[in-house]
N, C-alpha and C. Protein backbone atom coordinates (compact mmCIF):
# COMPACT_ATOMS: atom_id res chain seq x y z
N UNK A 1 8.68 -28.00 8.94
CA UNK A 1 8.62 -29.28 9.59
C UNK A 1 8.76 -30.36 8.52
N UNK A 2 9.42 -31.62 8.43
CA UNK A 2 9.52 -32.71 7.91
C UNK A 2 9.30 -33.92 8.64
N UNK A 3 8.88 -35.15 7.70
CA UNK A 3 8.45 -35.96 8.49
C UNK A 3 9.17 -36.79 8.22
N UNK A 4 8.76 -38.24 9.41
CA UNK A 4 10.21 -38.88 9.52
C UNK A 4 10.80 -39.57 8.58
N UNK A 5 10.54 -39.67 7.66
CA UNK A 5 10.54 -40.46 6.00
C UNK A 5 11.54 -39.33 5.22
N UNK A 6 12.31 -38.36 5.83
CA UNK A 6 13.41 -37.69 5.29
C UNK A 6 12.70 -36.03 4.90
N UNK A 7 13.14 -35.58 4.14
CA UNK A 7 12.85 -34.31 4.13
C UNK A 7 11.73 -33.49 3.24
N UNK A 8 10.63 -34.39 3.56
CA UNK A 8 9.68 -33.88 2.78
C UNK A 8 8.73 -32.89 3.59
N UNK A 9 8.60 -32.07 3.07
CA UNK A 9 7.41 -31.25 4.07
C UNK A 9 6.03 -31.65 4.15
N UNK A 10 5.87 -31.16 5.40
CA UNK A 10 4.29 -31.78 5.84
C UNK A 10 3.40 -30.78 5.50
N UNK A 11 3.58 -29.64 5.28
CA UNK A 11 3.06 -28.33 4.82
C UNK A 11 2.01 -27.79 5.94
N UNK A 12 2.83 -27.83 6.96
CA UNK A 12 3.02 -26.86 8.41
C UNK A 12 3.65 -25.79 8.42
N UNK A 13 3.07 -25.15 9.24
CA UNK A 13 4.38 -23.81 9.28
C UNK A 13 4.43 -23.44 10.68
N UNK A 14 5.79 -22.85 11.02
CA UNK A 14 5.81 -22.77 12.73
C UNK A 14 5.01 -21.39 12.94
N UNK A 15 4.48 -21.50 14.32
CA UNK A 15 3.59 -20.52 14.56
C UNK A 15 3.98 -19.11 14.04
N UNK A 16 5.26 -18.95 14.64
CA UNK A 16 6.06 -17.40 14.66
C UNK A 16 6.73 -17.14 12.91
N UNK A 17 6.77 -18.00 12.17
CA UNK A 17 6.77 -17.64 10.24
C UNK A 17 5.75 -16.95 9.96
N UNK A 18 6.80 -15.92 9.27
CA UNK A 18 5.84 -14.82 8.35
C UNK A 18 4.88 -15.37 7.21
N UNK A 19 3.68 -15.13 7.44
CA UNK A 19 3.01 -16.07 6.37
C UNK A 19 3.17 -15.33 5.25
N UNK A 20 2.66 -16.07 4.11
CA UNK A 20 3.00 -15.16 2.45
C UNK A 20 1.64 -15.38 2.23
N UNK A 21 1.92 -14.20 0.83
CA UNK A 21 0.79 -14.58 0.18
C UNK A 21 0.18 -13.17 -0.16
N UNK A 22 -1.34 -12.78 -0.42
CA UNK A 22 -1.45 -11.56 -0.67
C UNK A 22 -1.57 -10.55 0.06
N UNK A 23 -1.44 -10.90 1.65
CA UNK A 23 -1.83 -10.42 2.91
C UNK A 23 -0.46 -9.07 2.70
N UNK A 24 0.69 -9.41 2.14
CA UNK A 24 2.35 -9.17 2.10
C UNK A 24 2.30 -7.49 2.05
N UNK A 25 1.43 -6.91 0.82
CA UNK A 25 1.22 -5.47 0.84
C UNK A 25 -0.07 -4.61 0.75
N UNK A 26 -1.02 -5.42 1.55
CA UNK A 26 -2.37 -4.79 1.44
C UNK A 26 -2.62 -3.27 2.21
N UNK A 27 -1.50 -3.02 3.05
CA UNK A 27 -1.72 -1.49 2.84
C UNK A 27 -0.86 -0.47 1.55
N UNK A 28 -0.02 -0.90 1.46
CA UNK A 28 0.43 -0.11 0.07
C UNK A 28 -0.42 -0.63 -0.91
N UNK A 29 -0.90 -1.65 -1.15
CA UNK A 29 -1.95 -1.69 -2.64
C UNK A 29 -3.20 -0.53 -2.71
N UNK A 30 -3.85 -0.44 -1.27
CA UNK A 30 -4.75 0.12 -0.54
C UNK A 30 -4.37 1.55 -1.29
N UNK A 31 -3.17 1.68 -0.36
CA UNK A 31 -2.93 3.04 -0.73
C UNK A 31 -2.18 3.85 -2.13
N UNK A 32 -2.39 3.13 -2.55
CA UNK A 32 -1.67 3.19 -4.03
C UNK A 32 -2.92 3.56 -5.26
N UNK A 33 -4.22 2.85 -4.22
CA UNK A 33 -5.60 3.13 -5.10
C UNK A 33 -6.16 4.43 -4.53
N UNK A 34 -5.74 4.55 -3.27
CA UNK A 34 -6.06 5.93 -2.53
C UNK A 34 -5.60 7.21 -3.41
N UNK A 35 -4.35 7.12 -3.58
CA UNK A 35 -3.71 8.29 -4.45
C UNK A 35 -4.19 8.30 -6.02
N UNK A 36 -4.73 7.20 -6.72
CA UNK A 36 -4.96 7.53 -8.16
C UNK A 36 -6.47 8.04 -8.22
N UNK A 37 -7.40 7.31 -6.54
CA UNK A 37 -8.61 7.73 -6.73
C UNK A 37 -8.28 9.92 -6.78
N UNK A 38 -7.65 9.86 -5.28
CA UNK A 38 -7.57 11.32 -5.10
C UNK A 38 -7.11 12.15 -5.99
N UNK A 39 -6.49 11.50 -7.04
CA UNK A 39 -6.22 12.44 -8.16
C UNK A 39 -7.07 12.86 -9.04
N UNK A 40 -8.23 12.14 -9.21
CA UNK A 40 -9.23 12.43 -9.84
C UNK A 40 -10.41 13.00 -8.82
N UNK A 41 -10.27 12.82 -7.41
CA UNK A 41 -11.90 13.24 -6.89
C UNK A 41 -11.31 13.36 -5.69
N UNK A 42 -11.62 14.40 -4.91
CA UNK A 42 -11.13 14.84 -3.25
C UNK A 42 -9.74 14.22 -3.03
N UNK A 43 -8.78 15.25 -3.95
CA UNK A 43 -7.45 14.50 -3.24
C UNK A 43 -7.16 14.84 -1.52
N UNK A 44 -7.83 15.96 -1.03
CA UNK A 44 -7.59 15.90 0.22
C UNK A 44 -7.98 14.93 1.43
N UNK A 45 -9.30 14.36 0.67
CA UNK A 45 -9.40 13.47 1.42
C UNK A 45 -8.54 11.89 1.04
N UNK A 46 -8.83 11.85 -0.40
CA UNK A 46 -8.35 10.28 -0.46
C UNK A 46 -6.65 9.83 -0.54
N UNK A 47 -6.20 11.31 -1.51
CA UNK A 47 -5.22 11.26 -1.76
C UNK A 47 -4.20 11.54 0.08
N UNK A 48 -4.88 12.05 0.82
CA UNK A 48 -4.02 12.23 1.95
C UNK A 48 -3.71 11.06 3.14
N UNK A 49 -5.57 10.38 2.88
CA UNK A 49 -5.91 8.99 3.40
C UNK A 49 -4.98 7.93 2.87
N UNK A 50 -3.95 8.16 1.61
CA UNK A 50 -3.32 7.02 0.92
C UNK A 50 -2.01 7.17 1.63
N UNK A 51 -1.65 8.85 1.56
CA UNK A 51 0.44 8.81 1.80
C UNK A 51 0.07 8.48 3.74
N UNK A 52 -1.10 8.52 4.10
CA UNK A 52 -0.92 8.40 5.89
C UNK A 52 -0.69 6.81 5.83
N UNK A 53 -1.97 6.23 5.04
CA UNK A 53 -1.66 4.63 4.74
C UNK A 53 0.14 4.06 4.37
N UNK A 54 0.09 4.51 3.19
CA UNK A 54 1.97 4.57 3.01
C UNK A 54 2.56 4.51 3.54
N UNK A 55 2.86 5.63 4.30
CA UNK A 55 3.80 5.95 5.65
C UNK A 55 3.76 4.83 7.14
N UNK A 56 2.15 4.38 7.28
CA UNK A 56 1.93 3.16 7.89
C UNK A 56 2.81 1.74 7.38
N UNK A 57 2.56 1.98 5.88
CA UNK A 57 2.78 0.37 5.59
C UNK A 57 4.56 0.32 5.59
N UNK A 58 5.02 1.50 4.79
CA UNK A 58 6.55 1.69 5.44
C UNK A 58 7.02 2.09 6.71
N UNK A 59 6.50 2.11 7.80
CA UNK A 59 7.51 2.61 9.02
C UNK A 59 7.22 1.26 9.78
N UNK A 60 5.55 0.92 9.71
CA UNK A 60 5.28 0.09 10.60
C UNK A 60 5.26 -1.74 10.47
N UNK A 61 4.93 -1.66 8.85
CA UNK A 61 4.59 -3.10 8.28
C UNK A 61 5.85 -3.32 7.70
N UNK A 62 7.01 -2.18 7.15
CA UNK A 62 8.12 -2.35 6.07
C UNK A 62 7.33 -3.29 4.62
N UNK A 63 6.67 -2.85 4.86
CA UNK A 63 5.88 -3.73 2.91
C UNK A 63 6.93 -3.25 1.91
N UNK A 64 7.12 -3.98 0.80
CA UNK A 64 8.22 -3.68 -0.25
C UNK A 64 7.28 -2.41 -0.91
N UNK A 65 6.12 -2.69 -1.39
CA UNK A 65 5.34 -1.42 -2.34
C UNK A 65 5.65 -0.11 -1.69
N UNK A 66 5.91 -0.04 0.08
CA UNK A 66 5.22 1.35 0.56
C UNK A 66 6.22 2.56 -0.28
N UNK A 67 6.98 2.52 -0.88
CA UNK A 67 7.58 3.60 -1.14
C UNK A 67 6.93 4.13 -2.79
N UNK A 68 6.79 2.97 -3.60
CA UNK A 68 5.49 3.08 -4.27
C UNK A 68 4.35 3.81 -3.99
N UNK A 69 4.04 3.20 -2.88
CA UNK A 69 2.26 3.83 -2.35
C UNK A 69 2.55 5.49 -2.05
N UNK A 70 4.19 5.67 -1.60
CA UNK A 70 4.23 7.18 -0.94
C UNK A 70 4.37 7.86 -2.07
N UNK A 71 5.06 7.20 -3.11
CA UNK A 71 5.12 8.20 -4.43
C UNK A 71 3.83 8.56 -5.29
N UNK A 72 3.06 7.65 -5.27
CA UNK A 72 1.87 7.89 -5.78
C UNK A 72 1.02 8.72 -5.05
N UNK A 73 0.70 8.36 -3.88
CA UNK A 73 -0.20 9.10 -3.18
C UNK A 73 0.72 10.64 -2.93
N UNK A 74 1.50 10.83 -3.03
CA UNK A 74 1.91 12.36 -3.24
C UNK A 74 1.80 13.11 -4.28
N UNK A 75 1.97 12.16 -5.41
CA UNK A 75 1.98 13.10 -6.55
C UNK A 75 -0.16 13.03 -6.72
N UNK A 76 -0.94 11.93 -6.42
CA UNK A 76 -1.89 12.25 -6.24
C UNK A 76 -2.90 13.61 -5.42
N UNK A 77 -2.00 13.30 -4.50
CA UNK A 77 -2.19 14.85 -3.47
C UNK A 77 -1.94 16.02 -4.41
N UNK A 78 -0.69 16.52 -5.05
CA UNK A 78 -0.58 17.57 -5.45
C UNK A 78 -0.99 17.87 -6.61
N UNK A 79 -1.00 16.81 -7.35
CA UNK A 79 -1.51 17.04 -9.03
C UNK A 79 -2.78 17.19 -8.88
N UNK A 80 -3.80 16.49 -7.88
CA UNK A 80 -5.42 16.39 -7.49
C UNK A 80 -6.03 18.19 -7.49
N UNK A 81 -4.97 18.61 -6.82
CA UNK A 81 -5.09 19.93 -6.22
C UNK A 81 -4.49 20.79 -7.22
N UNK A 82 -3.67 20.06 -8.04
CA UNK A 82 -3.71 21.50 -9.07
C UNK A 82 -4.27 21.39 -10.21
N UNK A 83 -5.01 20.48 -10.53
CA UNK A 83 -6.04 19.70 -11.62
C UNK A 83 -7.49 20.60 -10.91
N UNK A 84 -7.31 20.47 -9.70
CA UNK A 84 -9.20 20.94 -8.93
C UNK A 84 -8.94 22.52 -9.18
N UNK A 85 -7.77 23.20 -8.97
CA UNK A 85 -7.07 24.88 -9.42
C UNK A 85 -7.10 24.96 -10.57
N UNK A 86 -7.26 24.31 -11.71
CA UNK A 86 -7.27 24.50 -13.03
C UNK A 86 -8.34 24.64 -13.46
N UNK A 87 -9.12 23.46 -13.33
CA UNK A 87 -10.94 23.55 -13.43
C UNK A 87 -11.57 24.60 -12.69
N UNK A 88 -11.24 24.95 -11.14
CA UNK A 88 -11.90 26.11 -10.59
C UNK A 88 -11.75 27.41 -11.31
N UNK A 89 -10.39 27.35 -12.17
CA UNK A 89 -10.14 29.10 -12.38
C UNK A 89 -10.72 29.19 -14.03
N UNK A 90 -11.02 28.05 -14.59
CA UNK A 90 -11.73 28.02 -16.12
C UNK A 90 -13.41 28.96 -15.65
């Protein structure tokens, strides 16, 4: 929106604009911490809780990170689990 004094903005935004800001990839950030936690501690739970998040933030939100969040939280998943197979068989 501009006001009538030429084209300065009033610093409005129309209802239906995508707002910015940090709101943009809070499920891939989410899940991006999901997969580094699960790599170190219950990747089944956290690390699996991150690529479901992922897969949310890319199919449903299209966030730029989610393909990020899916790479991490996978290799969190599997490395978690063969890091927890390494320590179990010592």
């Amino acid at each position: 929106m501009t006001t009538q004094y030429g084209n300065q903005p009033t610093g409005q935004q129309h209802p239906g604009a995508p707002r910015r800001g940090a709101s943009g990839n809070v499920f891939s950030i989410i899940a991006i911490v999901l997969g580094v936690v699960g790599f170190i501690v219950l990747p089944i739970v956290f690390a699996l809780a991150g690529l479901v998040m992922a897969i949310i933030a890319k199919t449903v939100r299209h966030e730029r990170l989610s393909t990020v969040a899916i790479v991490v939280s996978a290799v969190g998943l599997v490395g978690g689990m063969v890091l927890g197979a390494i320590f179990a068989s010592m």
